[in-house]
Protein backbone atom coordinates (compact mmCIF):
# COMPACT_ATOMS: atom_id res chain seq x y z
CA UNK A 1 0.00 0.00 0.00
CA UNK A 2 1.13 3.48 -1.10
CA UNK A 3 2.24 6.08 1.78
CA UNK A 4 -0.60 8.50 1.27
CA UNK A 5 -3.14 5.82 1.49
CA UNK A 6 -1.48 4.33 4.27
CA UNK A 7 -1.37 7.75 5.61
CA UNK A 8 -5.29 8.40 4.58
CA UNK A 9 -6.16 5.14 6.75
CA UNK A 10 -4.36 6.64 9.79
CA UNK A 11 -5.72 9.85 9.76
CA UNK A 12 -9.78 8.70 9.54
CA UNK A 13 -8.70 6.90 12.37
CA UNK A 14 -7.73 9.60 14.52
CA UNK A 15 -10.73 11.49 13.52
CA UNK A 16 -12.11 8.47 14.82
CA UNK A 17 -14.25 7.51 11.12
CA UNK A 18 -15.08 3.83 11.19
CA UNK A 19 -14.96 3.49 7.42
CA UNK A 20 -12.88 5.02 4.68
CA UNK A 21 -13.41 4.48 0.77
CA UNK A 22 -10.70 4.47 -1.62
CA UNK A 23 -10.98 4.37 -5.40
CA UNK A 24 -8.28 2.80 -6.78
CA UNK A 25 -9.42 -0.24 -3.66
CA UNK A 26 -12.90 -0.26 -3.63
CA UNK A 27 -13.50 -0.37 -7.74
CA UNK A 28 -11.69 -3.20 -9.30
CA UNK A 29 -9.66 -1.94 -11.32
CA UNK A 30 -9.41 -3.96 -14.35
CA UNK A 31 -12.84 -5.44 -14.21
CA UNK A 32 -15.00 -3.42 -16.85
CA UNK A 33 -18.42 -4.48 -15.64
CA UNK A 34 -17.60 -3.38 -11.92
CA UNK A 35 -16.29 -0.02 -13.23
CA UNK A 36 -19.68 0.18 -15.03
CA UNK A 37 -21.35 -0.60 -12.27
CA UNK A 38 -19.53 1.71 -10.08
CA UNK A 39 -18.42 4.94 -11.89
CA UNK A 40 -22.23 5.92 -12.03
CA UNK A 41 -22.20 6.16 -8.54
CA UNK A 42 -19.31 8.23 -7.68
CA UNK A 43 -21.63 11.46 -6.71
CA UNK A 44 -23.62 9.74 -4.38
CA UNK A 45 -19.87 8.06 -2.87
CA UNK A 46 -18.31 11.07 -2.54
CA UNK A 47 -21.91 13.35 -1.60
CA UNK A 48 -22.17 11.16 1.43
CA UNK A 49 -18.81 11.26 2.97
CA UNK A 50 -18.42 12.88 5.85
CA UNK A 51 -15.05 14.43 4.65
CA UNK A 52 -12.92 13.63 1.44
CA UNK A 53 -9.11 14.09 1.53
CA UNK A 54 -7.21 15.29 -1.55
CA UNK A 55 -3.53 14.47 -1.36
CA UNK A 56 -1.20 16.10 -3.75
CA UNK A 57 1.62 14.00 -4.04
CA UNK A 58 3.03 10.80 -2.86
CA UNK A 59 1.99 11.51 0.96
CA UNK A 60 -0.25 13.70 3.06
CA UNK A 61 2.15 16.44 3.56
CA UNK A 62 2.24 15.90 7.64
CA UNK A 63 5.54 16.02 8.04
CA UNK A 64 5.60 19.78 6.53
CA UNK A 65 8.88 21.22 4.31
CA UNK A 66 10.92 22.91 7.85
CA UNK A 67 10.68 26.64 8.02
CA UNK A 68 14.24 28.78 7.02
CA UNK A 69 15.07 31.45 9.31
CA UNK A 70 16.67 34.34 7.61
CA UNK A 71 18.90 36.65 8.97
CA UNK A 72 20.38 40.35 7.90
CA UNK A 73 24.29 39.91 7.57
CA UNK A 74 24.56 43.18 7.95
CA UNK A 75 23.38 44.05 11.81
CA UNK A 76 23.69 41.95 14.71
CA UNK A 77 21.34 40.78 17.50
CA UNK A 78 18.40 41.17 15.36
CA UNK A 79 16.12 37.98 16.06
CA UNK A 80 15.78 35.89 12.41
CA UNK A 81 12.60 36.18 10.02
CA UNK A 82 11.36 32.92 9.29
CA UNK A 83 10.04 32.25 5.84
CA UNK A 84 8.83 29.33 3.82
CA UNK A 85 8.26 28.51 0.50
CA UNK A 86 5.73 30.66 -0.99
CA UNK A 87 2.44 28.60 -2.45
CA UNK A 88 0.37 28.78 -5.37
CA UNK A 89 -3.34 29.57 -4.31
CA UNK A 90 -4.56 29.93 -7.86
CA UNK A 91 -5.67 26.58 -8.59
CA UNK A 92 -8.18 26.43 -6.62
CA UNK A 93 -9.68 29.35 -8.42
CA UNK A 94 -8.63 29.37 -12.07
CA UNK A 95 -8.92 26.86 -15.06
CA UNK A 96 -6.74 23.78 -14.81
CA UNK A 97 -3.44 24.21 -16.45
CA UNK A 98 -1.68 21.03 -15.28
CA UNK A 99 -3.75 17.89 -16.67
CA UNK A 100 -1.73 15.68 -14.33
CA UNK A 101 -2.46 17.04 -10.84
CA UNK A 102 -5.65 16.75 -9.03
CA UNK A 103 -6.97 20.19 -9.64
CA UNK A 104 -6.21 19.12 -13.77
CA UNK A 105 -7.85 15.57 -14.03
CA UNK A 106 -11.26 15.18 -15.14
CA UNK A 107 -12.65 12.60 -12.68
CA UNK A 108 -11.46 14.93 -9.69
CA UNK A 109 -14.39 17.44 -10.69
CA UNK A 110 -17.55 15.73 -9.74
CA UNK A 111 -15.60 14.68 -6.35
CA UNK A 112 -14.65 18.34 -5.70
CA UNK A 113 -18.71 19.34 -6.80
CA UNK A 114 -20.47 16.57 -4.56
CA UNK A 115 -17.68 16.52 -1.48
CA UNK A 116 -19.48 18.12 1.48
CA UNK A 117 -16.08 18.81 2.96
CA UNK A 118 -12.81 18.67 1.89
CA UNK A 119 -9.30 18.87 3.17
CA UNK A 120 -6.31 19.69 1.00
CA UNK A 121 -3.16 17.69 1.60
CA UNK A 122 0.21 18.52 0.17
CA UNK A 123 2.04 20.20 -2.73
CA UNK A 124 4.74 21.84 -3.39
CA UNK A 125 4.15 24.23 0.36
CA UNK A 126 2.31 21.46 1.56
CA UNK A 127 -0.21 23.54 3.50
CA UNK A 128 -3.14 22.07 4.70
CA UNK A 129 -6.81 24.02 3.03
CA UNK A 130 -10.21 22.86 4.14
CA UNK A 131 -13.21 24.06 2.03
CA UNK A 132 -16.89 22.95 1.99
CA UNK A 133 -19.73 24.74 0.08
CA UNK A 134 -19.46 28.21 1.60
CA UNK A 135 -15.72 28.67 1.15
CA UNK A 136 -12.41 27.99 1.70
CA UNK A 137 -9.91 28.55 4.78
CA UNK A 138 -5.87 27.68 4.44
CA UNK A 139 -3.19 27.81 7.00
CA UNK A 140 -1.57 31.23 5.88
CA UNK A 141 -5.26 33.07 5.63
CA UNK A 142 -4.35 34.31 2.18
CA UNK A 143 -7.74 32.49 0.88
CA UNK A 144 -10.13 33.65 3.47
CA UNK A 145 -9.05 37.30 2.46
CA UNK A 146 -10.26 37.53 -0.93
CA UNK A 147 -13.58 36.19 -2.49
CA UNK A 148 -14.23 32.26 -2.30
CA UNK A 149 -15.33 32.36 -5.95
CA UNK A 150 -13.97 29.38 -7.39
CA UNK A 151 -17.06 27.04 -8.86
CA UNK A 152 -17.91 24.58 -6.34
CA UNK A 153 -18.52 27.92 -4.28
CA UNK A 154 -20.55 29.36 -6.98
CA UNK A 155 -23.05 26.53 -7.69
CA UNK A 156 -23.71 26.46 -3.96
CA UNK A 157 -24.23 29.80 -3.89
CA UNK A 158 -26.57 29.81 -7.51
CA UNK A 159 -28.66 26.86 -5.72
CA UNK A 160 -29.50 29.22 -2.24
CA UNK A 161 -30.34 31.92 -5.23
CA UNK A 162 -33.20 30.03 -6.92
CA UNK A 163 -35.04 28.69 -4.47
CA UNK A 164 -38.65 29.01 -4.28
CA UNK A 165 -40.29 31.34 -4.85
CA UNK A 166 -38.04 32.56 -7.27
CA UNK A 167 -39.66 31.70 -10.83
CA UNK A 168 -38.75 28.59 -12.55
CA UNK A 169 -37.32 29.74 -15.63
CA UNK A 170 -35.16 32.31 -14.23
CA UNK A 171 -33.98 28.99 -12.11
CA UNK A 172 -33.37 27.03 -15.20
CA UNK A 173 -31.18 29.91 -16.93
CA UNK A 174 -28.84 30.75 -13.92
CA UNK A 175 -28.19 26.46 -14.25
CA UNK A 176 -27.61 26.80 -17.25
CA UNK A 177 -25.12 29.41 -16.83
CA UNK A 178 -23.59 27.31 -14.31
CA UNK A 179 -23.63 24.27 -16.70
CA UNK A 180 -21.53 26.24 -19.19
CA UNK A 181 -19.25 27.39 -16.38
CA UNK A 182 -18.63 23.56 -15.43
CA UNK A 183 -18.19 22.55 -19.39
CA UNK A 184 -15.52 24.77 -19.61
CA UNK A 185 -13.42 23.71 -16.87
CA UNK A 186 -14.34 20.29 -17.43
CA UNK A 187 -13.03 20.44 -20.94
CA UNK A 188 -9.64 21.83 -19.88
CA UNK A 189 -8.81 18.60 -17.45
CA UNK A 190 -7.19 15.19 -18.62
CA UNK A 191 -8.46 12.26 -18.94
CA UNK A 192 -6.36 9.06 -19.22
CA UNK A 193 -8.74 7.39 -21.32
CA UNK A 194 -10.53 9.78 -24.15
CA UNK A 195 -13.77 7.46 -23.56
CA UNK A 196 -14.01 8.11 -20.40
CA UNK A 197 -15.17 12.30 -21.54
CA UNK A 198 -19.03 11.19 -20.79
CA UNK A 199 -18.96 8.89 -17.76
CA UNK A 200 -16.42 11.38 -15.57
CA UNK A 201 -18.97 13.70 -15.09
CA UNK A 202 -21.88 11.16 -14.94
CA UNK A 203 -23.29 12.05 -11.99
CA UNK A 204 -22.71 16.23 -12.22
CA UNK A 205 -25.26 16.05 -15.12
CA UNK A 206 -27.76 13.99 -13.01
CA UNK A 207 -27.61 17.21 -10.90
CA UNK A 208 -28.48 19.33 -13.48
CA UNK A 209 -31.40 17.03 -15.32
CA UNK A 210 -34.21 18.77 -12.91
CA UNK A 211 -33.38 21.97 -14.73
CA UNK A 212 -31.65 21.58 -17.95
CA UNK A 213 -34.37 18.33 -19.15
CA UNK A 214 -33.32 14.84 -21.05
CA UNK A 215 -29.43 15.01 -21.80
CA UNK A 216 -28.21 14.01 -24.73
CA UNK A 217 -24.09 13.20 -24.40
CA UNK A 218 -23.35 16.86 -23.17
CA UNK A 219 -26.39 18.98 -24.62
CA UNK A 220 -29.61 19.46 -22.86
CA UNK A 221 -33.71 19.27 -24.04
CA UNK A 222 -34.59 22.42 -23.14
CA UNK A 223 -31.41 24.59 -24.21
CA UNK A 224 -30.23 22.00 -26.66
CA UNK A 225 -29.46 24.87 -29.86
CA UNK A 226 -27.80 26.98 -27.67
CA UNK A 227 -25.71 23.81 -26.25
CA UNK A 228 -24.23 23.50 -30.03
CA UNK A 229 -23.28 26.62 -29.68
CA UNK A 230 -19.67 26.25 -28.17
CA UNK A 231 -15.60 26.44 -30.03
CA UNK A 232 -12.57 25.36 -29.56
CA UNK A 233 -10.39 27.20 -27.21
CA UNK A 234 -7.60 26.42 -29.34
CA UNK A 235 -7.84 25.18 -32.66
CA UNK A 236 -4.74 23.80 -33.28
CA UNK A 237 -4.97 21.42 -29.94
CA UNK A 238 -8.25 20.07 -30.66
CA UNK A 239 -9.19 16.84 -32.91
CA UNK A 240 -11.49 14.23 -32.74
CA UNK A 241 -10.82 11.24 -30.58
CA UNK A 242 -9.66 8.13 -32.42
CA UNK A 243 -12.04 5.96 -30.21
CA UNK A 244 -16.09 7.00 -31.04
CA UNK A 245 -17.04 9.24 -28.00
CA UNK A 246 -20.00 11.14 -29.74
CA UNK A 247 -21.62 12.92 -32.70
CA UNK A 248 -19.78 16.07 -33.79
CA UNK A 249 -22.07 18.34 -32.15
CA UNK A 250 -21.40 18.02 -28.35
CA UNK A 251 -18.68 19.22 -27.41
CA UNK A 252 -17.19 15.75 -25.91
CA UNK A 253 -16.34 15.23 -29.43
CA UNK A 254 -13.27 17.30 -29.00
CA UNK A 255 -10.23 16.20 -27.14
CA UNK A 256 -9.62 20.28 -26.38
CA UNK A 257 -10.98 22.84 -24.30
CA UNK A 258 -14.39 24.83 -25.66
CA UNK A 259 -15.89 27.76 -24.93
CA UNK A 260 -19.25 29.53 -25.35
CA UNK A 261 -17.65 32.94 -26.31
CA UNK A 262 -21.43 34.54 -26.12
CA UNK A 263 -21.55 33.95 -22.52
CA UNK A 264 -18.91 36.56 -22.00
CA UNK A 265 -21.37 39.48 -23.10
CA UNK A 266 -24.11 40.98 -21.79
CA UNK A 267 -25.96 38.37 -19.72
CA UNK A 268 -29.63 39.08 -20.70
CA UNK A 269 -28.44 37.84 -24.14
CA UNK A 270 -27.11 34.79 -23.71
CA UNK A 271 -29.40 32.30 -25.28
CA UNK A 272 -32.69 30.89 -23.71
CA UNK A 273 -35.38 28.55 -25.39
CA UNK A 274 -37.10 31.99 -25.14
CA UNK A 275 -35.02 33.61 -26.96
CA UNK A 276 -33.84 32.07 -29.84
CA UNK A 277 -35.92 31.70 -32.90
CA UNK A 278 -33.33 30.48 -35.60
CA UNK A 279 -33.86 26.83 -35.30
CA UNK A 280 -35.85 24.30 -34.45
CA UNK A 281 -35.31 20.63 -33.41
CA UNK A 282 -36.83 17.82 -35.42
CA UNK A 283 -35.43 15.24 -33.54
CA UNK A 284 -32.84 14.21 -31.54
CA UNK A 285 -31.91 11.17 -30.27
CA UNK A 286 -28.92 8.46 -29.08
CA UNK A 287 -27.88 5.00 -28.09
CA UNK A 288 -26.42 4.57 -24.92
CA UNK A 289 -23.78 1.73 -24.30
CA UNK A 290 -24.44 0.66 -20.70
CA UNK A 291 -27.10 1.06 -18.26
CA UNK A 292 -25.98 4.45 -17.28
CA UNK A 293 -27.76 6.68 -19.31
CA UNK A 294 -25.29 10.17 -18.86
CA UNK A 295 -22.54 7.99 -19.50
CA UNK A 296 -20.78 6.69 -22.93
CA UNK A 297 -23.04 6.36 -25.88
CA UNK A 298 -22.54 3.81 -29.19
CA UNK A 299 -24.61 6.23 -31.43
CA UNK A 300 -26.58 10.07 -31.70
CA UNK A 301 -27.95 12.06 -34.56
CA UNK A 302 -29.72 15.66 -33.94
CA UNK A 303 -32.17 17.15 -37.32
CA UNK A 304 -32.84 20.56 -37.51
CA UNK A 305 -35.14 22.79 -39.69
CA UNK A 306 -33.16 26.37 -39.75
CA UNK A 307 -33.17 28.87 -41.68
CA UNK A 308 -30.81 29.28 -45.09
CA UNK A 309 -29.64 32.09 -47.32
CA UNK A 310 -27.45 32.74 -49.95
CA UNK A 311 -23.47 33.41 -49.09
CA UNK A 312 -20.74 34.65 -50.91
CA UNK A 313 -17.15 33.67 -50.08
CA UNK A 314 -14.48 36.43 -50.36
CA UNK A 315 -10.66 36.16 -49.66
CA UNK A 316 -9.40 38.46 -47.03
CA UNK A 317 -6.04 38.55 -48.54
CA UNK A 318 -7.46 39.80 -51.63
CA UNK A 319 -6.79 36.45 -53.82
CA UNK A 320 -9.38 35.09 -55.97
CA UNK A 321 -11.48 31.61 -54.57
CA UNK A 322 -12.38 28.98 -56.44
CA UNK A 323 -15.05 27.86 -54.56
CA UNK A 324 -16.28 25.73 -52.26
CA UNK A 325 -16.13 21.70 -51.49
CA UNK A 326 -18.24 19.73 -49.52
CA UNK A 327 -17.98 16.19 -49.53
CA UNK A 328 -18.57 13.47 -46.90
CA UNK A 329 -16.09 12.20 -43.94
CA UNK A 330 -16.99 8.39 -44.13
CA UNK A 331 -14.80 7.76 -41.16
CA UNK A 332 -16.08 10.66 -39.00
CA UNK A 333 -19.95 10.50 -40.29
CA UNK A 334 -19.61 14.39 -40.97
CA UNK A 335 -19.35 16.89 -43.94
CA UNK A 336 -15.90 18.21 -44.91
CA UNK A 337 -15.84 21.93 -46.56
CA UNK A 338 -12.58 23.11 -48.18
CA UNK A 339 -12.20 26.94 -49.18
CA UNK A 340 -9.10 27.09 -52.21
CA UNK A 341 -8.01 29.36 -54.58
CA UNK A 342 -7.59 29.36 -58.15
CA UNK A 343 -3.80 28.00 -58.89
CA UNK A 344 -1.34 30.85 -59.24
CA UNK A 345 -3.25 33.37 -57.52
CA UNK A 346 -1.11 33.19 -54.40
């Protein structure tokens, strides 16, 4: 058994916690139906805890990294300032950068969303941070100065915002908002396994169904054109995934972070069923593999009847175009368009 688990044992111990469950222990690891059995379950595991503890690195961080007491060389008798390494607080508030570490891997998000309470262990300060759904303390007090606005802090906050009797749609949008928010930071995480895009967040969308409607492999009934809406962050780090994960419309088609640049603007125009007039869906529809119906899927189409008009193409570096291509992707199921220019025009 590892240190930190080892570690993790003895310290629900001496918070005297008769049981403790462990991932990589309690699902078997390289049994496929278990983990199909199991990974549906992971917000009700981790909702129910009484605390969860999040070790960065290969221990808990309780023997800390010793203090250095500096001294001025240039006067005497002056008693030493002691100082310590100084810590990164920004993950816990900004967009993963580092797929690899807890704060970057995709499973870890749903267990920071449903964890009632949870205490940081470790890293490169190893300071110890508790947080729970109103907020965030850590051992310097840099966090409880500043605004606990990181997004497990702002869903718990959006859910004490629309209860009754606040009306139901305005309910429905603020989710949805929240949704996007989550999609986003979702997106930017790792995943060891590119299949796994649907079932790591399994149970965060059962959280959202009351408000959002019937999901459909990362878009919802009720806001489902607006859903389609999203882009790549960056286009030249995004591709599909070799492995079928879904249709080209969701965005866990992409193996890159999106975004739903029109959430950015003014917030009463953000898209609603409402408010958006310019398509309508026929049908929509998928297939999925196991009994857990958020998680992976074998199969989804969407038809829509929008509107169409007539568009002309121009270069923007002045060159002449010879027009457009569209032909079908056999191996993707999609439509390829290609924009050239006449030979020798640059």
């Amino acid at each position: 058994m590892s240190p930190v688990l080892r570690e993790a044992i003895i310290l629900a111990a001496a918070l005297e916690y008769e049981y403790i469950w462990i991932g990589s222990l309690c699902i078997i690891q390289d049994d496929q139906k278990d983990w199909e059995n199991e990974a549906p379950k992971m917000g009700s595991v981790y909702g129910h805890a009484a605390v969860v503890f999040a070790a960065y690195g290969r221990n808990l961080g309780i023997e800390k990294i010793p203090s250095v007491e500096i001294s001025d060389p240039t006067r005497s008798g002056n008693s030493p300032t002691i100082a310590r390494e100084e810590i990164d607080h920004g993950v816990f508030f900004s967009v993963p950068e580092n797929p690899d570490s807890w704060f970057g891997r995709g499973w870890c998000l749903q267990e920071r969303f449903f964890a009632p309470r949870i205490v940081h262990f470790g890293g490169a300060g190893e300071e110890l941070y508790f947080e729970c759904n109103s907020g965030m303390e850590c051992e310097c007090g840099y966090i409880s100065e500043r605004d606990n606005c990181n997004l497990k802090a702002r869903i718990a906050t959006a859910l004490l915002d629309i209860q009754p009797p606040i009306d139901y749609s305005f309910a429905c949008n603020e989710m949805w908002k929240d949704y996007i928010d989550v999609c986003e930071d979702y997106t930017s995480r790792g995943l060891a396994f590119a299949t796994d895009a649907l079932p790591a967040v399994s149970s965060l969308m059962g959280f959202f169904a009351p408000y959002l409607g019937a999901y459909y492999a990362g878009l919802w009934e009720k806001y489902l054109i607006p859903s389609i809406g999203w882009e790549v962050l960056c286009t030249p780090m995004s591709k599909r995934t070799e492995s079928y994960v879904a249709p080209s419309f969701p965005w866990a088609s992409r193996t890159a972070p999106v975004i739903w640049d029109w959430i950015y603007g003014d917030i009463n125009t953000i898209p609603t069923p409402e408010t958006y007039h310019f398509a309508q869906v026929v049908d929509v529809s998928y297939i999925p593999t196991t009994n857990d119906t958020n998680g992976q899927i074998a199969m989804g189409h969407i038809n829509l009847r929008v509107f169409i008009t007539q568009m002309t193409i121009e270069s923007t570096d002045g060159s002449e175009c010879s027009g457009l291509e569209i032909g079908d992707d056999k191996r993707r199921g999609g439509v390829l368009c290609h924009i050239g220019h006449n030979p020798g025009s640059g």
